[in-house]
PDB file of N, CA and C in Angstrom:
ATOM      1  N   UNK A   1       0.849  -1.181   0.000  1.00  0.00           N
ATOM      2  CA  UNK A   1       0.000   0.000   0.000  1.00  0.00           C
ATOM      3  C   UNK A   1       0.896   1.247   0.000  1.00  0.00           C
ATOM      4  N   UNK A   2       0.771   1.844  -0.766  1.00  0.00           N
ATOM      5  CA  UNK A   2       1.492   3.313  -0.720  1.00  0.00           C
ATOM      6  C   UNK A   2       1.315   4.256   0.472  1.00  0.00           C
ATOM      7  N   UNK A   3       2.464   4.973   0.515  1.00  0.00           N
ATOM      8  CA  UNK A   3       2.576   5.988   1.838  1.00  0.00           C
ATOM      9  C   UNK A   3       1.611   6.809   1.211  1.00  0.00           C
ATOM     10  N   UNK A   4       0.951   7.669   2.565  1.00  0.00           N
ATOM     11  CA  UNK A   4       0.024   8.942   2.124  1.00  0.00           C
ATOM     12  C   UNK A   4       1.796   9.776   1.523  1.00  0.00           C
ATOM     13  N   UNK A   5       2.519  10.020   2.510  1.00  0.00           N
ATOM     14  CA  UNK A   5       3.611  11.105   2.236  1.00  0.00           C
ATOM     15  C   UNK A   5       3.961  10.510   0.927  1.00  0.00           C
ATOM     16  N   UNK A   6       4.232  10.083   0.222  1.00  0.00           N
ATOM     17  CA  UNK A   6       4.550   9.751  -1.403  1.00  0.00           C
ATOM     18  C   UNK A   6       3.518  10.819  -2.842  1.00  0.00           C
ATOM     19  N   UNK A   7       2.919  10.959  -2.334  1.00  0.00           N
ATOM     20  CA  UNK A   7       1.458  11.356  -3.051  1.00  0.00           C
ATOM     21  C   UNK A   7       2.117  12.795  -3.372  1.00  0.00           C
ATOM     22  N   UNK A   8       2.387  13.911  -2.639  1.00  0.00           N
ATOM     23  CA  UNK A   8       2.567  14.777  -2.805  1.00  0.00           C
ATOM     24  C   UNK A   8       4.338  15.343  -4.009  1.00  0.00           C
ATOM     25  N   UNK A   9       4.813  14.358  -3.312  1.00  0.00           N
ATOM     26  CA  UNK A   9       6.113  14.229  -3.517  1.00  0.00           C
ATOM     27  C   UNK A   9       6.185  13.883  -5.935  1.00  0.00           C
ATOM     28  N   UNK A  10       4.848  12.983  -5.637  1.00  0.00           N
ATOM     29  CA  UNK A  10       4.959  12.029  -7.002  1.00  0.00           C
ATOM     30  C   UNK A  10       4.305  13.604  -7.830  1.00  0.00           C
ATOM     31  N   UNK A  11       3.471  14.201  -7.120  1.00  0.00           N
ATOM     32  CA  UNK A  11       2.286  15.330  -7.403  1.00  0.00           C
ATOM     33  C   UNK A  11       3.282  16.810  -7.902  1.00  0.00           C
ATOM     34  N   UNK A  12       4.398  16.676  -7.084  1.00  0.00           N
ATOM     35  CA  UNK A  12       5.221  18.029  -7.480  1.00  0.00           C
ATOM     36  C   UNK A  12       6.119  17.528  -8.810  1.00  0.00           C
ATOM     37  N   UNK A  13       6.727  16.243  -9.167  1.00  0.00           N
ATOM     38  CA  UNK A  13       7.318  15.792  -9.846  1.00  0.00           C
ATOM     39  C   UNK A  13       7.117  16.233 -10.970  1.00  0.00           C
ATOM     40  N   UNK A  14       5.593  15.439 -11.126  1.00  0.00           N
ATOM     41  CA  UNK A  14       4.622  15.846 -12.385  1.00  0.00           C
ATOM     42  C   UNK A  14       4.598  17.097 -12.692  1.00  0.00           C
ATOM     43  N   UNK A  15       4.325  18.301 -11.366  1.00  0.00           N
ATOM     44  CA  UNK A  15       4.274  19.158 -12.508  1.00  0.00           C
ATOM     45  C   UNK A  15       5.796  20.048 -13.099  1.00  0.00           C
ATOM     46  N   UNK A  16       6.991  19.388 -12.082  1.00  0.00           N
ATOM     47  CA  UNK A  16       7.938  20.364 -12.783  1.00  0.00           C
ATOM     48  C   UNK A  16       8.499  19.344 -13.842  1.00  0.00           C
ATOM     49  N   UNK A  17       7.879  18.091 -14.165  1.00  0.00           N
ATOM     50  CA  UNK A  17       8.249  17.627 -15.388  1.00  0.00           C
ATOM     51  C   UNK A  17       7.613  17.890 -17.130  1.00  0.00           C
ATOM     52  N   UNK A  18       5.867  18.560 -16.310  1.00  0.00           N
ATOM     53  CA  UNK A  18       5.417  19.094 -17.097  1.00  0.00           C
ATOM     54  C   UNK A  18       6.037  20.119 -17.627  1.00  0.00           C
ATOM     55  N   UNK A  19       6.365  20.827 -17.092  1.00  0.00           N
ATOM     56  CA  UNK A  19       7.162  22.114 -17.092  1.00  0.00           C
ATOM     57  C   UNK A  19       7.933  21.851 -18.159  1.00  0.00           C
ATOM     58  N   UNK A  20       9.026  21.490 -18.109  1.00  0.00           N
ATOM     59  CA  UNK A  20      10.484  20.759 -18.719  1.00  0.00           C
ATOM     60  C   UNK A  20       9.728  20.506 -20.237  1.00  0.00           C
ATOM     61  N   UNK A  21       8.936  19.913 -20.347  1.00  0.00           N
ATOM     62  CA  UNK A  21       8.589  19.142 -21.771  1.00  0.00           C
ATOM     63  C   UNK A  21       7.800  20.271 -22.698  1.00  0.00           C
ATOM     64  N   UNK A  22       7.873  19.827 -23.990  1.00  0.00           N
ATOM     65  CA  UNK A  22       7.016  20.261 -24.943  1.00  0.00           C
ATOM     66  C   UNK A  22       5.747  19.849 -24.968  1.00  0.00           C
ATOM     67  N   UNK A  23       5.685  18.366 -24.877  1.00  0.00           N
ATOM     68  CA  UNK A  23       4.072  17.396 -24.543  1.00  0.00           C
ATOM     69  C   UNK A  23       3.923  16.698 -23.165  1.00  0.00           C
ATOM     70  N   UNK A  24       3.227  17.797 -22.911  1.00  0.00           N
ATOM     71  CA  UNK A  24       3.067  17.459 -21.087  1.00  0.00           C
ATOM     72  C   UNK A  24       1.954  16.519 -20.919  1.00  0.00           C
ATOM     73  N   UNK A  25       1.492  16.381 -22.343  1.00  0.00           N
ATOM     74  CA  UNK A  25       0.254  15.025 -21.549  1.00  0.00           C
ATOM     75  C   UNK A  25       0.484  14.072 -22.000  1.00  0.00           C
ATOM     76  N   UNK A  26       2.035  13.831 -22.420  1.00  0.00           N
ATOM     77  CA  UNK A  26       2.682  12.013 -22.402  1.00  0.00           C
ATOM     78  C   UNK A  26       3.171  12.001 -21.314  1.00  0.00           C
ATOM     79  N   UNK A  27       3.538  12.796 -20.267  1.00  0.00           N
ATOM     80  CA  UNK A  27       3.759  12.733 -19.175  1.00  0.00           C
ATOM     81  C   UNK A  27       3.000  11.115 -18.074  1.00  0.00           C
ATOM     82  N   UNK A  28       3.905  10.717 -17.617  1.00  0.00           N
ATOM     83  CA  UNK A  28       3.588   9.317 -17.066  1.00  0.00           C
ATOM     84  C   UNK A  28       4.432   9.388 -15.703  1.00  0.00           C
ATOM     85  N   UNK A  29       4.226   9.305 -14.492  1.00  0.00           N
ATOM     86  CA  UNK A  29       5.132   9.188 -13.599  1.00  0.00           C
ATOM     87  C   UNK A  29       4.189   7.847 -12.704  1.00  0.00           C
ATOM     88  N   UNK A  30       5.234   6.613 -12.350  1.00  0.00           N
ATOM     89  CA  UNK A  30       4.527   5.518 -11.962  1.00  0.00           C
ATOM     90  C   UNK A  30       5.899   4.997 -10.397  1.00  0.00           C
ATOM     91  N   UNK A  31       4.960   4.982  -9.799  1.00  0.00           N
ATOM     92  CA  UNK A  31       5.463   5.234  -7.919  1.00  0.00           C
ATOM     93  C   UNK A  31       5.943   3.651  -7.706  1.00  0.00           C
ATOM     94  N   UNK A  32       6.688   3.284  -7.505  1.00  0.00           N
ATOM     95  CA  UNK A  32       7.447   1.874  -7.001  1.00  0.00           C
ATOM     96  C   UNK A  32       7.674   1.995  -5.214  1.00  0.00           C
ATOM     97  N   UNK A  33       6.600   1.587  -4.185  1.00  0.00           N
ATOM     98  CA  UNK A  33       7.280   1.999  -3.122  1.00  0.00           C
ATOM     99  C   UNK A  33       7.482   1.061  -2.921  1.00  0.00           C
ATOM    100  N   UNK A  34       9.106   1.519  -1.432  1.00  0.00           N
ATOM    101  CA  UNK A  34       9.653   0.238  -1.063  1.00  0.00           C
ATOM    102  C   UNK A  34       9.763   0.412   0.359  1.00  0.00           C
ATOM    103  N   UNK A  35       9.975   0.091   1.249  1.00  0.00           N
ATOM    104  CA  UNK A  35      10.315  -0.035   2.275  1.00  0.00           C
ATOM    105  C   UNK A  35      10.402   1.399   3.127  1.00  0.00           C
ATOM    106  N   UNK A  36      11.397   1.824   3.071  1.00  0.00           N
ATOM    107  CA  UNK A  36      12.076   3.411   3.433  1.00  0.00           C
ATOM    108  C   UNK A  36      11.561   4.396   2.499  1.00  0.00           C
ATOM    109  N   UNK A  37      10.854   4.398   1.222  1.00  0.00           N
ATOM    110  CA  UNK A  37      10.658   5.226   0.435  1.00  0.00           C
ATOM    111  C   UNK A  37      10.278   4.504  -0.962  1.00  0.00           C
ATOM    112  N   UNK A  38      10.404   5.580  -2.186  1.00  0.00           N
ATOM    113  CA  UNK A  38      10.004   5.060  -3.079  1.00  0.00           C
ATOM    114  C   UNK A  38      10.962   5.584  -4.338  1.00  0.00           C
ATOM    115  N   UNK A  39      10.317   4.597  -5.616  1.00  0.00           N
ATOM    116  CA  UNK A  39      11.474   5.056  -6.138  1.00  0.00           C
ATOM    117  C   UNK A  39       9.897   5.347  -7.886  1.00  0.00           C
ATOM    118  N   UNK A  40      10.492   7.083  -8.190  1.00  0.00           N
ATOM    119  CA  UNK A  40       9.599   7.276  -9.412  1.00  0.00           C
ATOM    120  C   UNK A  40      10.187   7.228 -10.480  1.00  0.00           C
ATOM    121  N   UNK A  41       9.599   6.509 -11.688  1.00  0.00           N
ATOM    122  CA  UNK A  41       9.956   6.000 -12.773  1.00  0.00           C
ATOM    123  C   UNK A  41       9.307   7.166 -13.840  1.00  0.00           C
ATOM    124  N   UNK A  42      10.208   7.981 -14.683  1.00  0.00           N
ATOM    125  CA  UNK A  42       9.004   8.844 -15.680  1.00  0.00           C
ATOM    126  C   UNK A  42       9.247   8.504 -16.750  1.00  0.00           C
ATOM    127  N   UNK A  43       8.090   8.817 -17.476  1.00  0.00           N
ATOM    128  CA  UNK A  43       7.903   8.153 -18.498  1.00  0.00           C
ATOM    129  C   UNK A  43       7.473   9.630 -19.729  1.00  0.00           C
ATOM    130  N   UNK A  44       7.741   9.695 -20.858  1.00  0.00           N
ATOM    131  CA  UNK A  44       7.422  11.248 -21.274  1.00  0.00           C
ATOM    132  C   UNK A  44       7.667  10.640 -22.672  1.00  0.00           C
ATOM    133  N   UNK A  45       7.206  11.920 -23.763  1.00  0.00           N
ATOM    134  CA  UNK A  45       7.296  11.227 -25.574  1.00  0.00           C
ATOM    135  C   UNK A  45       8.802  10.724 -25.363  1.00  0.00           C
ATOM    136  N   UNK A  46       8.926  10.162 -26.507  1.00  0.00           N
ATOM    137  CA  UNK A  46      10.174  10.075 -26.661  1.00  0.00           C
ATOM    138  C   UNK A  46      11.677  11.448 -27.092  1.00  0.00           C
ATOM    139  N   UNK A  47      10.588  12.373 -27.861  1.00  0.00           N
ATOM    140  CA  UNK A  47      11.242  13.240 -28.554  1.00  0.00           C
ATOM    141  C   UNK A  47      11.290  14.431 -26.927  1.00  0.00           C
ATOM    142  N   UNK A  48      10.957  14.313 -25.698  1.00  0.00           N
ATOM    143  CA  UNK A  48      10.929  14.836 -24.820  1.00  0.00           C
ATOM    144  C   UNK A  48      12.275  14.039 -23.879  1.00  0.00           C
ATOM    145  N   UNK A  49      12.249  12.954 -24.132  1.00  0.00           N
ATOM    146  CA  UNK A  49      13.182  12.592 -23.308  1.00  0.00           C
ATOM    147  C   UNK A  49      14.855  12.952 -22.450  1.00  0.00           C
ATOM    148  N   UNK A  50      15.340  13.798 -24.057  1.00  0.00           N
ATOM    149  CA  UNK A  50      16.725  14.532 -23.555  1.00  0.00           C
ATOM    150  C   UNK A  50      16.406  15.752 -22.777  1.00  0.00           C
ATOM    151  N   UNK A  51      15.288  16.395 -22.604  1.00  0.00           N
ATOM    152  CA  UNK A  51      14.784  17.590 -22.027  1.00  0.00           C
ATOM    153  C   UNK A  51      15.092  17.106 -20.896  1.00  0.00           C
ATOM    154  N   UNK A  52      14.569  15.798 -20.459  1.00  0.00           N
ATOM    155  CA  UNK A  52      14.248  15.690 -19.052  1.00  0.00           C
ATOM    156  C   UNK A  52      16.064  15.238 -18.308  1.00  0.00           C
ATOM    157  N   UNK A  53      16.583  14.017 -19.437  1.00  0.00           N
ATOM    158  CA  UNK A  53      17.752  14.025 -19.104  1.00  0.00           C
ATOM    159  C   UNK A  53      19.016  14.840 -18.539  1.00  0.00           C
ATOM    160  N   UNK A  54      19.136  16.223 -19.675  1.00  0.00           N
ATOM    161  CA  UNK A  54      19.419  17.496 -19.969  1.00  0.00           C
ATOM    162  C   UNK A  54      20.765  16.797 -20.284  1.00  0.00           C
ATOM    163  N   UNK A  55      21.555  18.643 -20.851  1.00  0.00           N
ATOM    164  CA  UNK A  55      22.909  18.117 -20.964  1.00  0.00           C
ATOM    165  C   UNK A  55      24.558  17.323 -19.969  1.00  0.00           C
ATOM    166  N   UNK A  56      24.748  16.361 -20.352  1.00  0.00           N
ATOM    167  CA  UNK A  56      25.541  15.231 -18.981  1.00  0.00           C
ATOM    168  C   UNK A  56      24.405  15.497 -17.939  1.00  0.00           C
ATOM    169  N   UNK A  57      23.504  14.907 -18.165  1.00  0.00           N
ATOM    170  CA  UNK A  57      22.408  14.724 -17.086  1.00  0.00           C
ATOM    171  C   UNK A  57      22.196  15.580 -15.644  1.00  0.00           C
ATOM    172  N   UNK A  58      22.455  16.852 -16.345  1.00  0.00           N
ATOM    173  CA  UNK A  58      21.981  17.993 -15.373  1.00  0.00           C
ATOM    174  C   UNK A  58      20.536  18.541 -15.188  1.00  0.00           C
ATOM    175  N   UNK A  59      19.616  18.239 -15.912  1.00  0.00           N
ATOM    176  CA  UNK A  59      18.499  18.541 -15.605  1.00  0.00           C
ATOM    177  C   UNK A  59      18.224  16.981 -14.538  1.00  0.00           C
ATOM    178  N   UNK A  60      18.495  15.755 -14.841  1.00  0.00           N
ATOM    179  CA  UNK A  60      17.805  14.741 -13.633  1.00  0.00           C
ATOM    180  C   UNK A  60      18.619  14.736 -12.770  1.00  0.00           C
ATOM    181  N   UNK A  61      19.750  15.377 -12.975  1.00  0.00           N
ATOM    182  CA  UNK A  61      20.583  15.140 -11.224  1.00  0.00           C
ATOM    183  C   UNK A  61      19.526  16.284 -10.754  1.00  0.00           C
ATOM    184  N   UNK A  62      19.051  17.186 -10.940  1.00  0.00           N
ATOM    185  CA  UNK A  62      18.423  18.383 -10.359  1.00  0.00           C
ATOM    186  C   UNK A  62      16.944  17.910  -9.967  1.00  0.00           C
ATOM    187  N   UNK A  63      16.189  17.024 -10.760  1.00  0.00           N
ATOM    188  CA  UNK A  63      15.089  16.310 -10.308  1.00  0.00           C
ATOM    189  C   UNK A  63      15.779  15.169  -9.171  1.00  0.00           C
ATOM    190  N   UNK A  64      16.561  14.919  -8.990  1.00  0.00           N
ATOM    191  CA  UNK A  64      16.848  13.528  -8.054  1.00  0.00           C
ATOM    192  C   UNK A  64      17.372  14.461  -6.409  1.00  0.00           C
ATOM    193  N   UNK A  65      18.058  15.822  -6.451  1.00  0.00           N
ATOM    194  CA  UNK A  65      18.297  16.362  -5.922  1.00  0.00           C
ATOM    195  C   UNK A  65      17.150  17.119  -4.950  1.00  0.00           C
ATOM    196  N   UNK A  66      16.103  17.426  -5.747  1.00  0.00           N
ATOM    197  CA  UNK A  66      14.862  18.368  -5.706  1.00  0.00           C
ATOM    198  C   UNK A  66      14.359  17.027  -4.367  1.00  0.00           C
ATOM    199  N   UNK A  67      13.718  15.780  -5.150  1.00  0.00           N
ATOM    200  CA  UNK A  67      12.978  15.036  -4.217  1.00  0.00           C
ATOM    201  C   UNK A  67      13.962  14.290  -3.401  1.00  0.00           C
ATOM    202  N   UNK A  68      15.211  14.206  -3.204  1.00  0.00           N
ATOM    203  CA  UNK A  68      16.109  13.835  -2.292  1.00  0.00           C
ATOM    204  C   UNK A  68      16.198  14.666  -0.716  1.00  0.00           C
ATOM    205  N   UNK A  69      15.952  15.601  -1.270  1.00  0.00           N
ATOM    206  CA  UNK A  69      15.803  16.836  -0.141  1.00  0.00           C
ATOM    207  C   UNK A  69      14.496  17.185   0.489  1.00  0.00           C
ATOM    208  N   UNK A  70      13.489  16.405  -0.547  1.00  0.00           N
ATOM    209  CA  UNK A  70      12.041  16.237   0.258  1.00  0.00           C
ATOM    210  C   UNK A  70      12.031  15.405   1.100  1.00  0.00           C
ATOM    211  N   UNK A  71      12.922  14.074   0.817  1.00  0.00           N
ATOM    212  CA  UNK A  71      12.452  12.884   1.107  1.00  0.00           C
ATOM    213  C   UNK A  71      13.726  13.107   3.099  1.00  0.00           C
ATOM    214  N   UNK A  72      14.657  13.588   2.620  1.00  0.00           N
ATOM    215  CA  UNK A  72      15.486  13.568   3.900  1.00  0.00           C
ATOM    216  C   UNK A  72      14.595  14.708   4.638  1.00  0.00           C
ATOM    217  N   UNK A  73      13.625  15.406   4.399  1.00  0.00           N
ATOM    218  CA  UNK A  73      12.774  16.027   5.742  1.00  0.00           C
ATOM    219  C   UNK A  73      12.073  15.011   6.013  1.00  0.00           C
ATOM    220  N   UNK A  74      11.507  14.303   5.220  1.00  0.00           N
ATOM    221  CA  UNK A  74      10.067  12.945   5.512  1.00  0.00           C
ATOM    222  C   UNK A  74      10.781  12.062   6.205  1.00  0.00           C
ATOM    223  N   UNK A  75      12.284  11.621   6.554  1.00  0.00           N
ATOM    224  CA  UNK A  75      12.915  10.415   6.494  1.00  0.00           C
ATOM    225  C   UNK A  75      12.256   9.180   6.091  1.00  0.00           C
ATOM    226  N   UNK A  76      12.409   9.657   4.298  1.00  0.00           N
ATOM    227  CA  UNK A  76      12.092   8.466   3.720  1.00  0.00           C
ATOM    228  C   UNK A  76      13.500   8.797   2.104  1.00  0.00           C
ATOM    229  N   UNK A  77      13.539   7.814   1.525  1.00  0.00           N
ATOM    230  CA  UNK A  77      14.646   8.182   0.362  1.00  0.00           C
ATOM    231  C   UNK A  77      13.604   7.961  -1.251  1.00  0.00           C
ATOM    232  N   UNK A  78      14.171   8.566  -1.919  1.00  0.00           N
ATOM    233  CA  UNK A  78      13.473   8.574  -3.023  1.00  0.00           C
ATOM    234  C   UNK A  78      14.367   8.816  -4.423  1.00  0.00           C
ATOM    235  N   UNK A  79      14.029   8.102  -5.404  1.00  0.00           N
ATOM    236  CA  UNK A  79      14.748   8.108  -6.225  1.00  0.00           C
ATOM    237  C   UNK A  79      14.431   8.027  -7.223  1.00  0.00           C
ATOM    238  N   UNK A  80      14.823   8.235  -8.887  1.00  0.00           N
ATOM    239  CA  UNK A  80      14.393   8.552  -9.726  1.00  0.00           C
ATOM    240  C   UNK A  80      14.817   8.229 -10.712  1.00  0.00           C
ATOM    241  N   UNK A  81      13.992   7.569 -11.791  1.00  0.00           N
ATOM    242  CA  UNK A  81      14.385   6.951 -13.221  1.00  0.00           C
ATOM    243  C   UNK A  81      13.464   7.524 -14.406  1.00  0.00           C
ATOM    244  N   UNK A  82      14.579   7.795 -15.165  1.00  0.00           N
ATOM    245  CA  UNK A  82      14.029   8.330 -16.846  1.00  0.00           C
ATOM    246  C   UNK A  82      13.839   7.406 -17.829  1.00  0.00           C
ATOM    247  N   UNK A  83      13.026   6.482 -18.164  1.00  0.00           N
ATOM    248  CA  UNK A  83      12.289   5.567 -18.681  1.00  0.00           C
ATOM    249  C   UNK A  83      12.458   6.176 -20.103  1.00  0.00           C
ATOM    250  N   UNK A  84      13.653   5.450 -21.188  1.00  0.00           N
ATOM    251  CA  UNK A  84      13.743   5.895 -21.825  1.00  0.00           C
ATOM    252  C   UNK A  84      13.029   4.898 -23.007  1.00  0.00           C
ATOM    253  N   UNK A  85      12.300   5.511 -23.834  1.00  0.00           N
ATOM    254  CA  UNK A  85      11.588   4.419 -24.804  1.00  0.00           C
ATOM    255  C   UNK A  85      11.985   4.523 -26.563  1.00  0.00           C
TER     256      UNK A  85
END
């Protein structure tokens, strides 16, 4: 069963991934929880995908950073994958 505290966390993701993209309604973010936390998988067009990556993967160290720093107030860990298709 998913944490209530996950919900919000998955909820801000979405929209600064919306943000980031050109087609914000291929936008897909799908919650894996585990134990201590959870880990979000996104999913976006394909032709969106390096957006989210960015250049040497400075835009997702900055998403992994963003909810890393949520998750160490919640003490829970959270982590993040770019589902590349």
């Amino acid at each position: 069963m998913p944490d209530p505290r996950d919900v919000p966390i998955c909820k801000l993701l979405h929209k600064i991934v919306c943000v980031m993209v050109d087609r914000p309604e291929f936008v897909v973010i799908k919650t894996l929880v585990a134990e201590d936390g959870a880990s979000f998988a996104i999913e976006v067009h394909p032709e969106d995908t390096g957006k989210i990556i960015g250049r040497q993967g400075r835009n997702a160290k900055s998403l992994r950073t963003i909810v890393s720093a949520v998750g160490s107030k919640l003490h829970r860990r959270y982590t993040i994958e770019v589902d590349e298709a």
